[in-house]
N, C-alpha and C. Protein backbone atom coordinates (compact mmCIF):
# COMPACT_ATOMS: atom_id res chain seq x y z
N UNK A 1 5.80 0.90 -17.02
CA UNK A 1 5.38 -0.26 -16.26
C UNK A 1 6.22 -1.48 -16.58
N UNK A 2 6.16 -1.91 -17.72
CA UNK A 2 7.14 -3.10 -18.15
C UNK A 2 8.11 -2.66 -17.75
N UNK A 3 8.80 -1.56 -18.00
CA UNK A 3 10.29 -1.37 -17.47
C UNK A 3 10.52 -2.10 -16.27
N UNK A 4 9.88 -1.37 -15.23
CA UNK A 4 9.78 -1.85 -14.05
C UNK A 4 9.86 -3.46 -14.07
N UNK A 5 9.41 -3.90 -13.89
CA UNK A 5 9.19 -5.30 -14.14
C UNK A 5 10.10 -6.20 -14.70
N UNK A 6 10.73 -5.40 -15.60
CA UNK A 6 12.10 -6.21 -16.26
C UNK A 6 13.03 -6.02 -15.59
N UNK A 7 13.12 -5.15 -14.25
CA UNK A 7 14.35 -5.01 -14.04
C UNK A 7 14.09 -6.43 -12.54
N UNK A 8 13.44 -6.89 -12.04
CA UNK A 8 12.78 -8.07 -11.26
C UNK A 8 13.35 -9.24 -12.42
N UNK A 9 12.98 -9.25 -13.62
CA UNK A 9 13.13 -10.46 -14.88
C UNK A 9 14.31 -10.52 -14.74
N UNK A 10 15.22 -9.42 -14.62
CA UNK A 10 16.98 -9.60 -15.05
C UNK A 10 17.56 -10.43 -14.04
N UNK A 11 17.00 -10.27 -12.49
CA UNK A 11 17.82 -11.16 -11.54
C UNK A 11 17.27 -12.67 -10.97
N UNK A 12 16.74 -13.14 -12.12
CA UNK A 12 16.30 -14.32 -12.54
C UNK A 12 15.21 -14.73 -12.31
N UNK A 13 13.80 -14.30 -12.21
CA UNK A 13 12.88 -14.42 -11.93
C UNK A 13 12.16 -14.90 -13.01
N UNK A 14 11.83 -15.70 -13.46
CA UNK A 14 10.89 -15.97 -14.99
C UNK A 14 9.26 -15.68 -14.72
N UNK A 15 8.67 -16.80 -15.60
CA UNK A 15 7.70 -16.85 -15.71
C UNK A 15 6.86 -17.54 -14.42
N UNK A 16 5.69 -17.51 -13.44
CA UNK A 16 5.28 -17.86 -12.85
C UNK A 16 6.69 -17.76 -11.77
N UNK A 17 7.03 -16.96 -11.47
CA UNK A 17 7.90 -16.80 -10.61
C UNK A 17 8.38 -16.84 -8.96
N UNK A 18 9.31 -17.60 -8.11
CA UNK A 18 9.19 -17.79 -6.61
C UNK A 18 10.26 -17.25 -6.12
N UNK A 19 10.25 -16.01 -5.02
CA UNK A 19 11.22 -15.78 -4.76
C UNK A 19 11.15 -15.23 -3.25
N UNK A 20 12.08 -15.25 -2.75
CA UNK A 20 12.12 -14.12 -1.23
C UNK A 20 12.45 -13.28 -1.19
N UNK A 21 11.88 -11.92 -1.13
CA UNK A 21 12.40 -10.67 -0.69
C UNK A 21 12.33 -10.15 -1.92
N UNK A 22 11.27 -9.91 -2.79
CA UNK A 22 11.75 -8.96 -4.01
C UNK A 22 10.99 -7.95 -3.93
N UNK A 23 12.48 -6.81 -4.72
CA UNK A 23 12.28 -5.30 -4.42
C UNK A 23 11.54 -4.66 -6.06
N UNK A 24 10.55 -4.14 -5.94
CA UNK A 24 9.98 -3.45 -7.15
C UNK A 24 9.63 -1.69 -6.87
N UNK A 25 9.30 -1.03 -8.21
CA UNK A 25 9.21 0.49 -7.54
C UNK A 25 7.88 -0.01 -7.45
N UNK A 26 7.32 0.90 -6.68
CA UNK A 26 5.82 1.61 -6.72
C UNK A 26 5.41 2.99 -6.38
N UNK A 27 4.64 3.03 -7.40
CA UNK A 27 4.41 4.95 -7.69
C UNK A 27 5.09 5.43 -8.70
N UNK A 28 4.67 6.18 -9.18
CA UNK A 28 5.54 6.86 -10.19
C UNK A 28 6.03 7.98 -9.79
N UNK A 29 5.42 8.37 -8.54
CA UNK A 29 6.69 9.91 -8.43
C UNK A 29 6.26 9.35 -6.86
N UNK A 30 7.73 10.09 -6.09
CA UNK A 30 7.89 9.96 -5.18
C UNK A 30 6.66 11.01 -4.20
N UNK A 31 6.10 9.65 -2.86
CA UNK A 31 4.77 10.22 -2.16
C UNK A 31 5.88 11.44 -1.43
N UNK A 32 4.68 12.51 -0.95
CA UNK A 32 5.61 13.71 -0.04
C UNK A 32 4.60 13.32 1.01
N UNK A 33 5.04 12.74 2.18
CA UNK A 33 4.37 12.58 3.34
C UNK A 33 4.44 13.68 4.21
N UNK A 34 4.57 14.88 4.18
CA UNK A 34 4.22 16.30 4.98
C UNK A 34 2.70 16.37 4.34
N UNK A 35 2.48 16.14 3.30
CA UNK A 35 1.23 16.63 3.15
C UNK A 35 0.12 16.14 3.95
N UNK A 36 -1.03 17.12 3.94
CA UNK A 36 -2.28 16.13 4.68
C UNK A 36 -3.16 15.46 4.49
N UNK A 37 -2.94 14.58 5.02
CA UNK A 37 -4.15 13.45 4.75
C UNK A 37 -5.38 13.52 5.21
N UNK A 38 -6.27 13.28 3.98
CA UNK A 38 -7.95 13.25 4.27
C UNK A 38 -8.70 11.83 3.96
N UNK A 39 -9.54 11.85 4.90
CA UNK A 39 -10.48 10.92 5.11
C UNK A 39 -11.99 10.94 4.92
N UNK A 40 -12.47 9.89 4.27
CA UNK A 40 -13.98 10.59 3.91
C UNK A 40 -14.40 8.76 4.30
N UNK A 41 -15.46 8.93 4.48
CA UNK A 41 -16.59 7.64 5.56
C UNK A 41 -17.86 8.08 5.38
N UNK A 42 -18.41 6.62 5.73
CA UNK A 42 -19.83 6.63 6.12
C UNK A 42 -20.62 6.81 7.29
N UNK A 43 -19.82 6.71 8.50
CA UNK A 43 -19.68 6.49 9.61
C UNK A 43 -18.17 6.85 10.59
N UNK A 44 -17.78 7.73 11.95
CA UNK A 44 -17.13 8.22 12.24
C UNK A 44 -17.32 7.39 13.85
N UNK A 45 -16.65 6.91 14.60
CA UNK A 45 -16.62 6.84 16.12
C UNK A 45 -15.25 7.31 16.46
N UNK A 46 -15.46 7.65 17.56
CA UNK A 46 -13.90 8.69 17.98
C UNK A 46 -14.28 8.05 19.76
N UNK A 47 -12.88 7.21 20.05
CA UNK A 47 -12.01 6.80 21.02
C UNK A 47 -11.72 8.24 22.07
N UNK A 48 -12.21 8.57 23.07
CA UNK A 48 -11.04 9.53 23.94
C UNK A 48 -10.65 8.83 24.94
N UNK A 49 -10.53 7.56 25.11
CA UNK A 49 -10.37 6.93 25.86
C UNK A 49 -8.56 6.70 25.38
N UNK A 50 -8.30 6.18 24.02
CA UNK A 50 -7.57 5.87 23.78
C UNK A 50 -6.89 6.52 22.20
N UNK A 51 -7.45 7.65 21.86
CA UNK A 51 -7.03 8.55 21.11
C UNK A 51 -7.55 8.01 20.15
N UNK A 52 -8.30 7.44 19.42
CA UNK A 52 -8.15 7.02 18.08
C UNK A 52 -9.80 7.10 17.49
N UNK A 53 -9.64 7.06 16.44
CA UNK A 53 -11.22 7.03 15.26
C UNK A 53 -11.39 6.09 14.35
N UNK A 54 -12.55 5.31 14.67
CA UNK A 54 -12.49 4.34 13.59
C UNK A 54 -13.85 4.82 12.53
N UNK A 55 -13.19 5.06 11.28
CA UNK A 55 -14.18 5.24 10.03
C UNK A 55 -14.36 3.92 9.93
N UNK A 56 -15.54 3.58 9.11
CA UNK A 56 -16.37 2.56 8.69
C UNK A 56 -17.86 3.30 7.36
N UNK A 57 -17.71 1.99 6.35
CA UNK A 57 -18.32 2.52 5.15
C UNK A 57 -17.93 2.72 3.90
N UNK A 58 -17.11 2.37 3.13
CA UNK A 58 -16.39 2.63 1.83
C UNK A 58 -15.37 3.96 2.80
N UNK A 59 -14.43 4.11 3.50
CA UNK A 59 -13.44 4.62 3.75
C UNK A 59 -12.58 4.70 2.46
N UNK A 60 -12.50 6.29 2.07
CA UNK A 60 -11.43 6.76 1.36
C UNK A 60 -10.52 7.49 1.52
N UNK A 61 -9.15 7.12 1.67
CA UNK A 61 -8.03 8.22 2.44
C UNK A 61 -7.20 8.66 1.37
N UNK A 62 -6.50 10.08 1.15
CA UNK A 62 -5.90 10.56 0.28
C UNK A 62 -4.87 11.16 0.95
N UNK A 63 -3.73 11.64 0.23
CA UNK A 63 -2.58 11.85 0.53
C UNK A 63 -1.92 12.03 -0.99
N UNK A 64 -1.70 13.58 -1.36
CA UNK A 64 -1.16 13.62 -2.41
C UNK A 64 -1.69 12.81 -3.61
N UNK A 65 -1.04 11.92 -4.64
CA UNK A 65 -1.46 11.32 -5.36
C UNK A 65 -2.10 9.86 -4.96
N UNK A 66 -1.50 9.66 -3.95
CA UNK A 66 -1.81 8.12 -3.15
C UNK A 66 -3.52 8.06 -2.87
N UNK A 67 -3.83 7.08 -3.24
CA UNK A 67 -5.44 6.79 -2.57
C UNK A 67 -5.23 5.51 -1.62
N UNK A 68 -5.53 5.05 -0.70
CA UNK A 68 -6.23 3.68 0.29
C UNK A 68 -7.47 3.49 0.14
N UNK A 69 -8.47 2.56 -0.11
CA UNK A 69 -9.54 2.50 0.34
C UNK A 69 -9.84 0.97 1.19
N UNK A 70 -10.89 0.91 1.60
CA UNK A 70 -11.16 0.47 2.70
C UNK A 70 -12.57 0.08 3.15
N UNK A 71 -12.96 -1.32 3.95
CA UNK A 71 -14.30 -0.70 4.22
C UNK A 71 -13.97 -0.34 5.86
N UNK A 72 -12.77 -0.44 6.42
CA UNK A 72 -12.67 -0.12 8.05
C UNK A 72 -11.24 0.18 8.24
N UNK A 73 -11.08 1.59 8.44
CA UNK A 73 -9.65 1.92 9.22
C UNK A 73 -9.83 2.55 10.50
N UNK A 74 -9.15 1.98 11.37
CA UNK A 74 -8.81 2.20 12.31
C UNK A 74 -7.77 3.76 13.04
N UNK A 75 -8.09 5.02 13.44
CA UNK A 75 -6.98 6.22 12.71
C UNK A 75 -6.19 6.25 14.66
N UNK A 76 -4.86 6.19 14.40
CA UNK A 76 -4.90 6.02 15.77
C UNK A 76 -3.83 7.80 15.73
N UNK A 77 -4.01 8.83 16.38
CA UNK A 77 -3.47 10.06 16.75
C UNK A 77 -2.35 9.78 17.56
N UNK A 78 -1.35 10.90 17.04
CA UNK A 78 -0.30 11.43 17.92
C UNK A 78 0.08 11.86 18.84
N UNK A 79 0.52 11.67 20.27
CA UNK A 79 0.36 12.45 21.35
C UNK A 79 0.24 13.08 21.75
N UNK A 80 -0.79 13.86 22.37
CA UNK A 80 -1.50 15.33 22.10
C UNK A 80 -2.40 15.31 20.97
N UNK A 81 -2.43 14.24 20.06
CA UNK A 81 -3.61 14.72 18.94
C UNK A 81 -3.11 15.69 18.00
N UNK A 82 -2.02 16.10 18.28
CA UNK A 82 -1.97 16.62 17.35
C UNK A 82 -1.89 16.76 15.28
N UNK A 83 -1.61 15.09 15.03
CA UNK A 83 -1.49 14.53 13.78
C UNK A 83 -1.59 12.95 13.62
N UNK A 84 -1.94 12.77 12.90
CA UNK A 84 -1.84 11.40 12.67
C UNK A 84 -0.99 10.21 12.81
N UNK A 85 -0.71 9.50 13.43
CA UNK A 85 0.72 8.19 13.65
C UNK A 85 0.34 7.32 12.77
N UNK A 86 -0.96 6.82 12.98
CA UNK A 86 -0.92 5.28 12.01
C UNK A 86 -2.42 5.26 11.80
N UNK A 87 -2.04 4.33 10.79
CA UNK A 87 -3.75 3.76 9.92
C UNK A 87 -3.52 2.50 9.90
N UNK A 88 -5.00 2.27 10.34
CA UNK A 88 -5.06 0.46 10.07
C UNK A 88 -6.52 0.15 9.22
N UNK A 89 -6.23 -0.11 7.83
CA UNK A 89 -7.04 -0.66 7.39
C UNK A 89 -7.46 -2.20 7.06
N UNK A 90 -8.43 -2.36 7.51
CA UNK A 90 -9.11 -3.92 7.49
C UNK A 90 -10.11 -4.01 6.55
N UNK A 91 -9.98 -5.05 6.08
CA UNK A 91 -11.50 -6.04 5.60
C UNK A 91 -11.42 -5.66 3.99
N UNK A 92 -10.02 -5.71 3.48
CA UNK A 92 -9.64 -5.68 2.10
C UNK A 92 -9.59 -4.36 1.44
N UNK A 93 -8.04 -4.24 1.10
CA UNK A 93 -7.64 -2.97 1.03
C UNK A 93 -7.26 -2.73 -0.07
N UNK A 94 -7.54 -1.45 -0.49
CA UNK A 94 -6.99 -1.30 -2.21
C UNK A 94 -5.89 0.30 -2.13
N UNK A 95 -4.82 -0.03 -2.52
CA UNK A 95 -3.82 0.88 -2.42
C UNK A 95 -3.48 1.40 -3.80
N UNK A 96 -3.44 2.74 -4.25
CA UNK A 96 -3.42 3.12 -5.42
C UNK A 96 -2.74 4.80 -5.36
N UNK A 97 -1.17 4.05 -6.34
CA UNK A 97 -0.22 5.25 -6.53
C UNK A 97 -0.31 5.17 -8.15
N UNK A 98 -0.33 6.49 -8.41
CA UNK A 98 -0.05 6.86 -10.05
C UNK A 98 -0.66 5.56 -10.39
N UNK A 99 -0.20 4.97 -11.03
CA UNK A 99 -1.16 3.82 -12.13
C UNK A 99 -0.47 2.75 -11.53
N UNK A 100 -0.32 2.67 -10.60
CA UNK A 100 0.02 0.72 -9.80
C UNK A 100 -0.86 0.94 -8.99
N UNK A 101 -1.48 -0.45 -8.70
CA UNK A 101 -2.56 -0.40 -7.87
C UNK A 101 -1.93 -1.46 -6.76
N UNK A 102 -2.31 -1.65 -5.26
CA UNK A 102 -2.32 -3.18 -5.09
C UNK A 102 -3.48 -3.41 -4.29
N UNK A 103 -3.91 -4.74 -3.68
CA UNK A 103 -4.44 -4.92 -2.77
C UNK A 103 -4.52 -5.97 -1.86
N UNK A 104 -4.76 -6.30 -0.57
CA UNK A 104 -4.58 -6.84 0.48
C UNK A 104 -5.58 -6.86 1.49
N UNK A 105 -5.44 -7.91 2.19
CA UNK A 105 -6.41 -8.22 3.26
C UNK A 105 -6.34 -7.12 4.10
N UNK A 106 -5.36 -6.80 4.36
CA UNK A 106 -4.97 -5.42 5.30
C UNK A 106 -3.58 -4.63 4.92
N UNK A 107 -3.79 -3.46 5.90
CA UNK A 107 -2.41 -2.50 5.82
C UNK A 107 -2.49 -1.62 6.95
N UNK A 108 -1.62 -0.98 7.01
CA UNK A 108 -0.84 -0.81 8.26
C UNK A 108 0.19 0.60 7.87
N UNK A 109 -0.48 1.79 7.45
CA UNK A 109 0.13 2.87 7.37
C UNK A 109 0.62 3.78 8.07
N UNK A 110 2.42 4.04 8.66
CA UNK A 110 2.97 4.93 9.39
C UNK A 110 2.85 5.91 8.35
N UNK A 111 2.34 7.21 8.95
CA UNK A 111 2.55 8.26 8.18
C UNK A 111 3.68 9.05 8.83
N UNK A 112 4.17 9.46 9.60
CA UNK A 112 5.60 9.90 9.79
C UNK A 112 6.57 8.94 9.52
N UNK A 113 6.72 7.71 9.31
CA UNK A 113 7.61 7.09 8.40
C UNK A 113 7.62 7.16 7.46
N UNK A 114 6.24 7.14 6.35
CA UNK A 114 5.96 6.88 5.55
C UNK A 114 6.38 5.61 4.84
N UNK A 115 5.58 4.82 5.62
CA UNK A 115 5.68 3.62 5.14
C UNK A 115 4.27 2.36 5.24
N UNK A 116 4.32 1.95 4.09
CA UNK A 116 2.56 0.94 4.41
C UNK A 116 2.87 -0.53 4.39
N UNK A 117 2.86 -1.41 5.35
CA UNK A 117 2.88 -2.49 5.90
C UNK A 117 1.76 -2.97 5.07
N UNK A 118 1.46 -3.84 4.16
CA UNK A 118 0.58 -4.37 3.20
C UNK A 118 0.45 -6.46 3.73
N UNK A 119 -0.52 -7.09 4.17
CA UNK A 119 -0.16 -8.44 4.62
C UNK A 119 -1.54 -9.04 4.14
N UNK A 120 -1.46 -10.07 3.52
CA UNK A 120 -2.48 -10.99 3.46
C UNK A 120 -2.79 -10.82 1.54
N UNK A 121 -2.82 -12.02 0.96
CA UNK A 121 -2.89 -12.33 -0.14
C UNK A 121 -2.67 -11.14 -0.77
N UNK A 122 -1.54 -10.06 -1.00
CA UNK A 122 -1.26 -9.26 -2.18
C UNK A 122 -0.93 -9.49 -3.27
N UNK A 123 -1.46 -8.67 -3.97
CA UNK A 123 -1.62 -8.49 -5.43
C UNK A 123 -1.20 -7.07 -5.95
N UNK A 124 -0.19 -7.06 -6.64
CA UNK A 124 0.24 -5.81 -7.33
C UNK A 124 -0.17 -5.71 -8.76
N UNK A 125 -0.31 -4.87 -9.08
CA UNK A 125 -0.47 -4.97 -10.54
C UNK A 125 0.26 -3.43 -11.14
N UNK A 126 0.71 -3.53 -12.01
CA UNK A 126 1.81 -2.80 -12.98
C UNK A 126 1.66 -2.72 -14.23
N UNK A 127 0.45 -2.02 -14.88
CA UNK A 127 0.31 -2.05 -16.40
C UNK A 127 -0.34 -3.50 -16.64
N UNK A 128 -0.16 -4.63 -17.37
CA UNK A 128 -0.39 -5.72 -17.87
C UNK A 128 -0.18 -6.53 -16.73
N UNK A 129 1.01 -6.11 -15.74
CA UNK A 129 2.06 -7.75 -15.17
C UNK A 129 1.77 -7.20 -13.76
N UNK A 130 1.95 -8.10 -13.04
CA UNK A 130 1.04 -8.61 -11.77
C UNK A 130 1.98 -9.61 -11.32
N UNK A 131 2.47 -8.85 -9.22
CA UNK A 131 3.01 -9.59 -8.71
C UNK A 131 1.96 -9.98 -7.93
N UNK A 132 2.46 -11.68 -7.01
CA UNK A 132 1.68 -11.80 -5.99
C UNK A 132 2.45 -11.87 -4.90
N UNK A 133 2.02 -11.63 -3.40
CA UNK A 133 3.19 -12.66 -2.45
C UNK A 133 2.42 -12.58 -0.78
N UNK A 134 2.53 -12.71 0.26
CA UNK A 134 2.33 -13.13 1.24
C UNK A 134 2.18 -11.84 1.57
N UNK A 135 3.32 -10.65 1.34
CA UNK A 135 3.22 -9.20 2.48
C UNK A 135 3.87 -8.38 1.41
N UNK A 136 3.95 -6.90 1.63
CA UNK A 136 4.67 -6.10 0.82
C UNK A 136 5.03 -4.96 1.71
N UNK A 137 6.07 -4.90 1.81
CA UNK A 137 6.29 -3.25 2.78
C UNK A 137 6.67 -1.99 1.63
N UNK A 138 5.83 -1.03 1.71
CA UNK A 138 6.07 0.22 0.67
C UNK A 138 6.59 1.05 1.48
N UNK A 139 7.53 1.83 0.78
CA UNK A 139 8.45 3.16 1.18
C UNK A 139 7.99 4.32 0.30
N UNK A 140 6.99 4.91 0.84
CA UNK A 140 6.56 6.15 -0.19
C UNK A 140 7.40 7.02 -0.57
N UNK A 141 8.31 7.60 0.28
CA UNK A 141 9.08 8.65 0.21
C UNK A 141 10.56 7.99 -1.20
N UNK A 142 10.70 6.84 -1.29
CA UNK A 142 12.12 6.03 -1.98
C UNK A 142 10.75 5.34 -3.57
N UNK A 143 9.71 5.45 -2.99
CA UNK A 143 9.05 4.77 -4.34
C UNK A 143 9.24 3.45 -4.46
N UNK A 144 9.49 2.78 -3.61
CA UNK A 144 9.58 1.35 -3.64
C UNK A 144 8.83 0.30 -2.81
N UNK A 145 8.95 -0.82 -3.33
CA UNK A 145 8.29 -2.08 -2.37
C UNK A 145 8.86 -3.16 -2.08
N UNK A 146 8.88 -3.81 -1.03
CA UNK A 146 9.76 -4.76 -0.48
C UNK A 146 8.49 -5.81 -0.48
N UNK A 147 8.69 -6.98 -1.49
CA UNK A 147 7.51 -8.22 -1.12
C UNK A 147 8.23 -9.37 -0.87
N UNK A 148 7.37 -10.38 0.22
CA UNK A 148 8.43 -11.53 0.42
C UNK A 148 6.84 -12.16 0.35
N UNK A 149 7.62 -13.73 1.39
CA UNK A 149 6.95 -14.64 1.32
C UNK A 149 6.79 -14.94 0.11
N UNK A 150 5.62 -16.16 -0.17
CA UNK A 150 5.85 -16.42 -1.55
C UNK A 150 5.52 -15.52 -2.61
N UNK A 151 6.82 -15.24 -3.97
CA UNK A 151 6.25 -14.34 -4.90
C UNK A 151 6.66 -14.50 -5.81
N UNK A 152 5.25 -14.63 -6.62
CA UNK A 152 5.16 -14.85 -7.92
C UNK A 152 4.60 -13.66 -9.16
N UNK A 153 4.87 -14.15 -10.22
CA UNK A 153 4.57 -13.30 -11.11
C UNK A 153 4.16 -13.58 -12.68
N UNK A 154 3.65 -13.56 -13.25
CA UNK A 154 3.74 -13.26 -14.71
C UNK A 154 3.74 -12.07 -16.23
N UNK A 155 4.47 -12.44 -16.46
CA UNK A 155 5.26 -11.14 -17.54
C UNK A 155 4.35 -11.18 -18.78
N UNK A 156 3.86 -10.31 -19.09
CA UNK A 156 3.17 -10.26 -20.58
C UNK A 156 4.00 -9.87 -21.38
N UNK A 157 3.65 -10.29 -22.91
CA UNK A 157 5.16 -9.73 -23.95
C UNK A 157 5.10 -8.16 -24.10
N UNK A 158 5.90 -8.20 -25.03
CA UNK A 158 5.45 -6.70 -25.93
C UNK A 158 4.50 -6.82 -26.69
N UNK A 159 3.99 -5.86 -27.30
CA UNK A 159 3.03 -6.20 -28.30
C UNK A 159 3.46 -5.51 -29.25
């Protein structure tokens, strides 16, 4: 975890930190987005109007090691139905790979990209140290995160 984190410290980022566009990993092993994703709810409505299902209820989605939770995602299907295109989770989201967690007002998961669009007051956290910033775009498949807007941070020592 610190590792991580120091390598953000080296290109000048200090303490309480402001920057645009900074790149950190997230996950500890790279997500395999072939796998399938499951969904568990309190509540199920299904769209045939317009292909899609919205869970509602402590929504929990899995995917390999990756968890989302949720209290409302939105599941919108692939043409023909046959698989999943995108997730939209609302109303404060908690994203959790291997031991980084983050969370956000919302997200916005392509699963054939594999990629999660993260926006509204995020918060990463990494062992002890904790970024913040405006949005975060994750690349499951590369293990990384792209955060902009404002971002800050603070570094805990060693001990």
């Amino acid at each position: 975890m610190f590792r991580v984190l120091s390598v953000v410290w080296m290109f000048g980022l200090g303490s309480a930190a402001a920057a645009q566009g900074t790149e950190v990993a997230f996950g500890t092993v790279q997500q395999d987005t072939s796998l399938p994703v499951e969904v568990s709810a309190e509540s199920l409505s299904v769209s045939q109007n317009d292909g899609s299902a919205l869970f509602t209820g402590n929504v929990v989605i899995g995917q390999g090691e990756m968890r989302l939770s949720a209290p409302r995602v939105l599941v919108f299907y692939t043409e023909g139905q046959t698989g999943v295109e995108r997730l939209e989770a609302t109303g404060g989201v908690t994203l959790v790979n291997g031991d980084q967690a983050a969370e956000a007002e919302r997200a916005d998961y392509h699963v054939n990209r594999g990629t999660i669009e993260m926006r509204g007051s995020v918060l990463l956290t990494q062992g002890a140290n904790t970024l913040v910033s405006d949005e975060m775009d994750v690349d499951l498949e590369a293990g990384t995160a792209q955060m902009t807007g404002r971002v800050r941070t603070v570094f805990q020592g060693e001990e």
